[in-house]
C-alpha atoms as a PDB file:
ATOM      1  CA  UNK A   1    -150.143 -48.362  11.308  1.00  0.00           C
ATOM      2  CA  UNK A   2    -151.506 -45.933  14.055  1.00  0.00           C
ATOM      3  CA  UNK A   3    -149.912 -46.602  17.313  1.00  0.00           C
ATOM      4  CA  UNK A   4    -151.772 -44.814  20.419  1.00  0.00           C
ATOM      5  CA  UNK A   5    -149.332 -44.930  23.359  1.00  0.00           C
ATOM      6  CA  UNK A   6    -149.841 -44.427  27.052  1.00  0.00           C
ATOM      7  CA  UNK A   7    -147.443 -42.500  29.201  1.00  0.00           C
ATOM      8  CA  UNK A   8    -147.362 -42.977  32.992  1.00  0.00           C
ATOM      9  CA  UNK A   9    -145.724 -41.233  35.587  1.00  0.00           C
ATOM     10  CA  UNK A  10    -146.671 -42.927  38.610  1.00  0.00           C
ATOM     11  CA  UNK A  11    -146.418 -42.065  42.254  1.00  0.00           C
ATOM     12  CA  UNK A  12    -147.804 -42.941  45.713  1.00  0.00           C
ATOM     13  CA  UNK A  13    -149.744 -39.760  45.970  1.00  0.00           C
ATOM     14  CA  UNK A  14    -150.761 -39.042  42.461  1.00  0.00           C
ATOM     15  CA  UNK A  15    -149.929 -40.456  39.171  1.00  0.00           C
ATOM     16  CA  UNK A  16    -149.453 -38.746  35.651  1.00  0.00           C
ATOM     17  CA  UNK A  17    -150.588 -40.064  32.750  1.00  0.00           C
ATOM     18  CA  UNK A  18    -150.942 -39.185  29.094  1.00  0.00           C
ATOM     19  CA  UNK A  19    -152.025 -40.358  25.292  1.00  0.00           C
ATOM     20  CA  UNK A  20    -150.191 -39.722  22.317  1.00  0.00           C
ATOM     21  CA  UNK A  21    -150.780 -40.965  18.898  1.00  0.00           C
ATOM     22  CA  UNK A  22    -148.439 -41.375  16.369  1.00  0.00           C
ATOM     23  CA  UNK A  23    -149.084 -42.188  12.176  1.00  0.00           C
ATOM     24  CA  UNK A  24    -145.574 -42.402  10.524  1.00  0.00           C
ATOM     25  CA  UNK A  25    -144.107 -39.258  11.824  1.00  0.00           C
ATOM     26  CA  UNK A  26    -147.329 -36.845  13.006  1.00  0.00           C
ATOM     27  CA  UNK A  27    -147.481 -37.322  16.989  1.00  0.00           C
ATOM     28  CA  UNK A  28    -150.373 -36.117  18.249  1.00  0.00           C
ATOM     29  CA  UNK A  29    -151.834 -35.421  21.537  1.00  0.00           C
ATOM     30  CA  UNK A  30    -154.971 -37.127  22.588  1.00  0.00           C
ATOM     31  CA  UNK A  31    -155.661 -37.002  26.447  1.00  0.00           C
ATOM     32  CA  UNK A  32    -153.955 -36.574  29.523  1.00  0.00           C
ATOM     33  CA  UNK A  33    -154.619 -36.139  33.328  1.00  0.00           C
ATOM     34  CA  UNK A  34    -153.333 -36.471  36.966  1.00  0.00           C
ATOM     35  CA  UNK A  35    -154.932 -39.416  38.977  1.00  0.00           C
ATOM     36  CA  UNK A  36    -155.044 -37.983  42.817  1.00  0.00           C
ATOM     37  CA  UNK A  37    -154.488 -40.960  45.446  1.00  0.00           C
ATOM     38  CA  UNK A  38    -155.489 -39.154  48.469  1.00  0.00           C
ATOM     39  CA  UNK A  39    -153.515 -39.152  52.126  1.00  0.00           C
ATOM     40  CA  UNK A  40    -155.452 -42.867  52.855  1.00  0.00           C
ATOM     41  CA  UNK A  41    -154.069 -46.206  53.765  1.00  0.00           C
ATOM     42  CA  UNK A  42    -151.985 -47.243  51.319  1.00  0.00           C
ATOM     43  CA  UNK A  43    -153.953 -50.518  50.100  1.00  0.00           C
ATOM     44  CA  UNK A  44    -156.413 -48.128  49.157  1.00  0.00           C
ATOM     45  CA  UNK A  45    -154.381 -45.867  47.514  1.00  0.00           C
ATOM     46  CA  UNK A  46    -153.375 -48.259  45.395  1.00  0.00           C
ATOM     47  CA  UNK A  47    -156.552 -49.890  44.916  1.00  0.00           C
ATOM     48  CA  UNK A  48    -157.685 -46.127  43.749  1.00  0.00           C
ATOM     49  CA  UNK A  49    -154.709 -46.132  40.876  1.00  0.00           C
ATOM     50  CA  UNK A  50    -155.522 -49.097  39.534  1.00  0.00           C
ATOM     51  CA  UNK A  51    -159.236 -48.556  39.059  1.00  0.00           C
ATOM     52  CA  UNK A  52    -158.161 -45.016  37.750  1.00  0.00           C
ATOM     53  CA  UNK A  53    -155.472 -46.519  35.226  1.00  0.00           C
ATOM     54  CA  UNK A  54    -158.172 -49.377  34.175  1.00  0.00           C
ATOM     55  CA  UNK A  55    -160.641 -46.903  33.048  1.00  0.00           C
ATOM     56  CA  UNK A  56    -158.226 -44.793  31.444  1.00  0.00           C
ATOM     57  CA  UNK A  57    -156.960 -48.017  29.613  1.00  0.00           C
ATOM     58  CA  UNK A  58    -160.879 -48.694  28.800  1.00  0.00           C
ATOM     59  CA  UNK A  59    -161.291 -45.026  27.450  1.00  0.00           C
ATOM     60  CA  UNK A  60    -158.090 -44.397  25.526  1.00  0.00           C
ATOM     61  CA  UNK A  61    -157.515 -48.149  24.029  1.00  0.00           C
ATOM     62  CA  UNK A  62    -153.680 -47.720  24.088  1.00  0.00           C
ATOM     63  CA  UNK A  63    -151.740 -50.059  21.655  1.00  0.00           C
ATOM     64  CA  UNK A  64    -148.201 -50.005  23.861  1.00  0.00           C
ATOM     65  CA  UNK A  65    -147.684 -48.367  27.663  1.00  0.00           C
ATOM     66  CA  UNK A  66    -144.521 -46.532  29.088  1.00  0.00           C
ATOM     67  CA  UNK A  67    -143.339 -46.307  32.619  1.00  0.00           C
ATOM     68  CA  UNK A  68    -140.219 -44.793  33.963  1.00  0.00           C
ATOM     69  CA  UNK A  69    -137.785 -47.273  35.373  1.00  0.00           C
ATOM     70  CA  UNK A  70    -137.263 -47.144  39.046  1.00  0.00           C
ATOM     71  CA  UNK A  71    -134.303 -44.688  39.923  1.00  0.00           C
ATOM     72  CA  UNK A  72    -132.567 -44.338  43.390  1.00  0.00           C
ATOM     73  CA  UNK A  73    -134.043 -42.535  45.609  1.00  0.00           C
ATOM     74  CA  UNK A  74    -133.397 -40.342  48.847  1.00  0.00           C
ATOM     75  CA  UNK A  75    -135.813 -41.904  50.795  1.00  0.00           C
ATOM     76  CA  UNK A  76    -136.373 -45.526  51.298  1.00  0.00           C
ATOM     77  CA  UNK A  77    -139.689 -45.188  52.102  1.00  0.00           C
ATOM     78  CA  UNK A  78    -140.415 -43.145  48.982  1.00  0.00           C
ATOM     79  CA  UNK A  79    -138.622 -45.622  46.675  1.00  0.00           C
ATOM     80  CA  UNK A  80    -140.546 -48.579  48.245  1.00  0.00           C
ATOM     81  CA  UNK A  81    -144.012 -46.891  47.920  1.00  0.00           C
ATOM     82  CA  UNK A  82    -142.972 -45.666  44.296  1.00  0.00           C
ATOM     83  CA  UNK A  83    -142.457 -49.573  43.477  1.00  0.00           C
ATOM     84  CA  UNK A  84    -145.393 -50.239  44.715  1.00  0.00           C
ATOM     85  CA  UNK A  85    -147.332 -47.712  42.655  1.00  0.00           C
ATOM     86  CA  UNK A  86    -144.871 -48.967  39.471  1.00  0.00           C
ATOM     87  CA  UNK A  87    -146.324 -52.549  40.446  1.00  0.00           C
ATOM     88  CA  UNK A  88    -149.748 -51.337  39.742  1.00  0.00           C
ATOM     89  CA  UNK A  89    -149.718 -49.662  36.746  1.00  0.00           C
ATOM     90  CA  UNK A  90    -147.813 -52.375  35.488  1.00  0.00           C
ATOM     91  CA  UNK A  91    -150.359 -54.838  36.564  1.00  0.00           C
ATOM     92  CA  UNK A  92    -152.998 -52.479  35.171  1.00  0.00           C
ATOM     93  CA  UNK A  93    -150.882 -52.575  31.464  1.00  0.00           C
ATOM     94  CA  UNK A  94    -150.697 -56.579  31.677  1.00  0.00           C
ATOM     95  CA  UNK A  95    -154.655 -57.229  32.888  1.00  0.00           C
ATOM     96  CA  UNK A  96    -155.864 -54.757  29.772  1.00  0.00           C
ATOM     97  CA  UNK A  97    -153.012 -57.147  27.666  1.00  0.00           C
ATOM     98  CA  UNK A  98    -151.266 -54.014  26.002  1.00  0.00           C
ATOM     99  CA  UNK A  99    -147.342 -54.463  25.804  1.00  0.00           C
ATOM    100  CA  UNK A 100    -145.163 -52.065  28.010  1.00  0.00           C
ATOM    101  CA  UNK A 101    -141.759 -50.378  27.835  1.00  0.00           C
ATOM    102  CA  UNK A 102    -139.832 -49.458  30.574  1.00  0.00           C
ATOM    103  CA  UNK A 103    -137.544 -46.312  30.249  1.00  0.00           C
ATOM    104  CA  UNK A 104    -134.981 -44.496  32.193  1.00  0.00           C
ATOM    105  CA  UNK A 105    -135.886 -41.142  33.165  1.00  0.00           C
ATOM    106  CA  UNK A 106    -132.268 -39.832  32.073  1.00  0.00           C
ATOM    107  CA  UNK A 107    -133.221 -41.485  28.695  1.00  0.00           C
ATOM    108  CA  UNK A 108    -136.788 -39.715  28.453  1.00  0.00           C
ATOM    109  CA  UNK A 109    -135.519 -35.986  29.777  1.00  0.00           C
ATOM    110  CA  UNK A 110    -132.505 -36.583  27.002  1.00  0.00           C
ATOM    111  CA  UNK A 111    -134.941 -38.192  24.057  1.00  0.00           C
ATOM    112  CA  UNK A 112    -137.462 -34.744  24.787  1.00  0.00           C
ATOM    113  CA  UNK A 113    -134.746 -31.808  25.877  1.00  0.00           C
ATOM    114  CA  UNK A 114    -132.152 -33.494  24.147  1.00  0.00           C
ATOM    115  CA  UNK A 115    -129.792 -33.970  27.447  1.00  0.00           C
ATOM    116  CA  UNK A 116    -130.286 -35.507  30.507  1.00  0.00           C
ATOM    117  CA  UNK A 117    -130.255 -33.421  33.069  1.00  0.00           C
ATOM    118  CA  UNK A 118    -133.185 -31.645  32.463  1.00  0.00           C
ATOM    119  CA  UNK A 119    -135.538 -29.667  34.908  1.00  0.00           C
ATOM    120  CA  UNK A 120    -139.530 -30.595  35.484  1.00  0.00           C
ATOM    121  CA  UNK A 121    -139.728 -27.004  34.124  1.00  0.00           C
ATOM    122  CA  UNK A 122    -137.425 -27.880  30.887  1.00  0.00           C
ATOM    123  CA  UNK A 123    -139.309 -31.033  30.448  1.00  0.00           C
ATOM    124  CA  UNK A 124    -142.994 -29.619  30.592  1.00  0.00           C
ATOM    125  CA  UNK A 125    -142.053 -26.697  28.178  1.00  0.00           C
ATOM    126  CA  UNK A 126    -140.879 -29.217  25.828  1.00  0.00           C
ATOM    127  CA  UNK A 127    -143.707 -31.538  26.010  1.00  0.00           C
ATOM    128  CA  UNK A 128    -146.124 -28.211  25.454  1.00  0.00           C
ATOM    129  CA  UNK A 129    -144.257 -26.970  22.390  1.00  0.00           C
ATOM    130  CA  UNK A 130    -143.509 -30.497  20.982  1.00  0.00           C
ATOM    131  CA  UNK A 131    -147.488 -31.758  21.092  1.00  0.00           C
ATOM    132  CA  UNK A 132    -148.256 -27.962  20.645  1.00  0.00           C
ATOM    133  CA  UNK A 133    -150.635 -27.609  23.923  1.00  0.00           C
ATOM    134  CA  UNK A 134    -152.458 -24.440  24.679  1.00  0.00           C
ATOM    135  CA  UNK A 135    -152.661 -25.065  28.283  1.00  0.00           C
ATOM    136  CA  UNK A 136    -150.142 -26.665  30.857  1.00  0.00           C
ATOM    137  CA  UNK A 137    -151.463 -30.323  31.660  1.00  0.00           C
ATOM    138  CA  UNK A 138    -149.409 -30.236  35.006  1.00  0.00           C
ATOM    139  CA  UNK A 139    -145.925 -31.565  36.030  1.00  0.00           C
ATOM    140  CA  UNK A 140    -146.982 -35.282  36.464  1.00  0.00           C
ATOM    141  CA  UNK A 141    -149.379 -35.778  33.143  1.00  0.00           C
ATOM    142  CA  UNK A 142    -146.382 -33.578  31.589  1.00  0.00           C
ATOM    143  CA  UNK A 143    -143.999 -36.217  32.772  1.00  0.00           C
ATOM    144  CA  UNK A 144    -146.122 -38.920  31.522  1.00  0.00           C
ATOM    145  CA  UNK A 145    -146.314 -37.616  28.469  1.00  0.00           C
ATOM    146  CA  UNK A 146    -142.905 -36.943  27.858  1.00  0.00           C
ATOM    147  CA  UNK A 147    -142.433 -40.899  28.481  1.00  0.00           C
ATOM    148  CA  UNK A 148    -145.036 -41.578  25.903  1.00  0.00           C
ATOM    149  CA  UNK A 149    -142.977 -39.277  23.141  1.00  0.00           C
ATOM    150  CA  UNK A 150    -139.894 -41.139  24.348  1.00  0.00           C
ATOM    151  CA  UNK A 151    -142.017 -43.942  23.654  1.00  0.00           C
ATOM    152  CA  UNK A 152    -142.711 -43.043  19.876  1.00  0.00           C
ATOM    153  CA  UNK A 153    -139.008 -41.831  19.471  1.00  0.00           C
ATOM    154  CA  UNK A 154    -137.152 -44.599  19.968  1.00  0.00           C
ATOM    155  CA  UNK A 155    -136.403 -47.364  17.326  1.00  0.00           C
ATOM    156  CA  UNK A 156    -137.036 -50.844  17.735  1.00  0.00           C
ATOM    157  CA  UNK A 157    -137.068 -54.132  15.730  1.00  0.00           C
ATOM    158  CA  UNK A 158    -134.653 -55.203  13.409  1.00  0.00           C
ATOM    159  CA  UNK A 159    -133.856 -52.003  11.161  1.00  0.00           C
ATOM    160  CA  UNK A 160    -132.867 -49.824  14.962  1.00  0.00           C
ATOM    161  CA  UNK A 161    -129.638 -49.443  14.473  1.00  0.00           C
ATOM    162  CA  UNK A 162    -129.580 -45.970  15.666  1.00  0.00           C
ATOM    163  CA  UNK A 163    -129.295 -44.881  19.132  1.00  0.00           C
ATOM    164  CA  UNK A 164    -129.187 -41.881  21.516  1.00  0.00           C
ATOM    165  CA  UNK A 165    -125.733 -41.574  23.211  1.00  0.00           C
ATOM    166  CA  UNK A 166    -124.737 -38.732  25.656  1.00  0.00           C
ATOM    167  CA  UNK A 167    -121.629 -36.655  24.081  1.00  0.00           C
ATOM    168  CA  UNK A 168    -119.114 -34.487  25.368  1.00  0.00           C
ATOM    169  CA  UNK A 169    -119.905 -30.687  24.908  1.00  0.00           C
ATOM    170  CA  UNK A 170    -116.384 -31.377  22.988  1.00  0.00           C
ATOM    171  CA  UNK A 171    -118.128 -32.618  19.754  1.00  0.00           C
ATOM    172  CA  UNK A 172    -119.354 -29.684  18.021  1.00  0.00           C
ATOM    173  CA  UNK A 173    -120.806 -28.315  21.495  1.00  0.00           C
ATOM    174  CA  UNK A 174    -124.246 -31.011  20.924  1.00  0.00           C
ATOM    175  CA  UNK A 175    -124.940 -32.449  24.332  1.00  0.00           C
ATOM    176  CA  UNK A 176    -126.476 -35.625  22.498  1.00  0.00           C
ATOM    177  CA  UNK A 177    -126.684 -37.210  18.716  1.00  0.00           C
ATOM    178  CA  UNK A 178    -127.780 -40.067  17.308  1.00  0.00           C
ATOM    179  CA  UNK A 179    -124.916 -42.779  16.870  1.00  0.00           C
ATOM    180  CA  UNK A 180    -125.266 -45.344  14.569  1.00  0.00           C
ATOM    181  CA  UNK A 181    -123.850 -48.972  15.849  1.00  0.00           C
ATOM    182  CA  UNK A 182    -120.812 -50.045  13.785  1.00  0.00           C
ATOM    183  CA  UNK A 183    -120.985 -53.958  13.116  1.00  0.00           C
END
């Protein structure tokens, strides 16, 4: 079964998003690109992403979606227009009826550079040698597609037993590995 899975990376100003399509164990890239807001009011802004993120839903005919969970940030302001942004694509995901999965971003930067603390640089380097790109698609369609890979890494369902867990540079000097759950 071919799943095609939709990254987003979204934002008040402009959001990331990107396709990847995975058969067994081949991921491969499909499309990706940066949806620009503008400086307007923010009902339009929003209205904007939403009619971007629909058409890209139309085009690409994901099978799952994957947004970043909201993390804390500096600025209320920023945080509260970020939700608001989240609230859209996640609207956008439920109106074209395709089933979406939330992930940290601590979980995504550790799934793709293998630890959590990873830099936007790390992270886009990563997603262009991972989905083998010739060109740079830009930080935010970068970011969104590192969510989709995070996306097609992890294991769900009944047989997931296995699961990324941080380590201390103590075990064998691996900042993560795969633990499996003891029952």
């Amino acid at each position: 079964m071919t799943r095609r899975i939709l990254g987003i990376d979204p934002g008040s100003l402009k959001t990331g998003w990107g396709v990847v399509e995975v058969e067994g164990s081949k991921i491969r890239y499909v499309d990706s690109g940066i949806l620009r807001l503008g400086q307007g009011l923010m009902a339009e802004r929003l209205m904007h992403l939403h009619e971007g993120l629909s058409q890209v839903f139309q085009t690409h005919q994901p099978t799952e979606c994957a947004i970043e969970e909201v993390f804390l940030a500096k600025n209320f302001q920023s945080a509260l227009k970020l939700g608001q942004a989240r609230g859209v694509a996640m609207l956008a995901s439920g109106l074209a009826n395709i089933p979406l999965k939330e992930y940290a971003a601590k979980t995504v930067k550790q799934a793709i550079c293998g630890q959590g603390q990873a830099t936007k640089s790390q992270m886009q380097n990563m997603v262009i040698r991972i989905l083998s790109l010739t060109e740079n698609p830009g930080e935010d369609a970068a970011d969104a597609l590192g969510i989709a890979l995070c996306c097609a890494y992890v294991k769900e369902g009944a047989g997931a037993e296995a699961r990324f867990r941080m380590s201390s540079r103590a075990r064998g000097g691996r900042r993560w590995r795969l633990q499996e759950d003891v029952k």
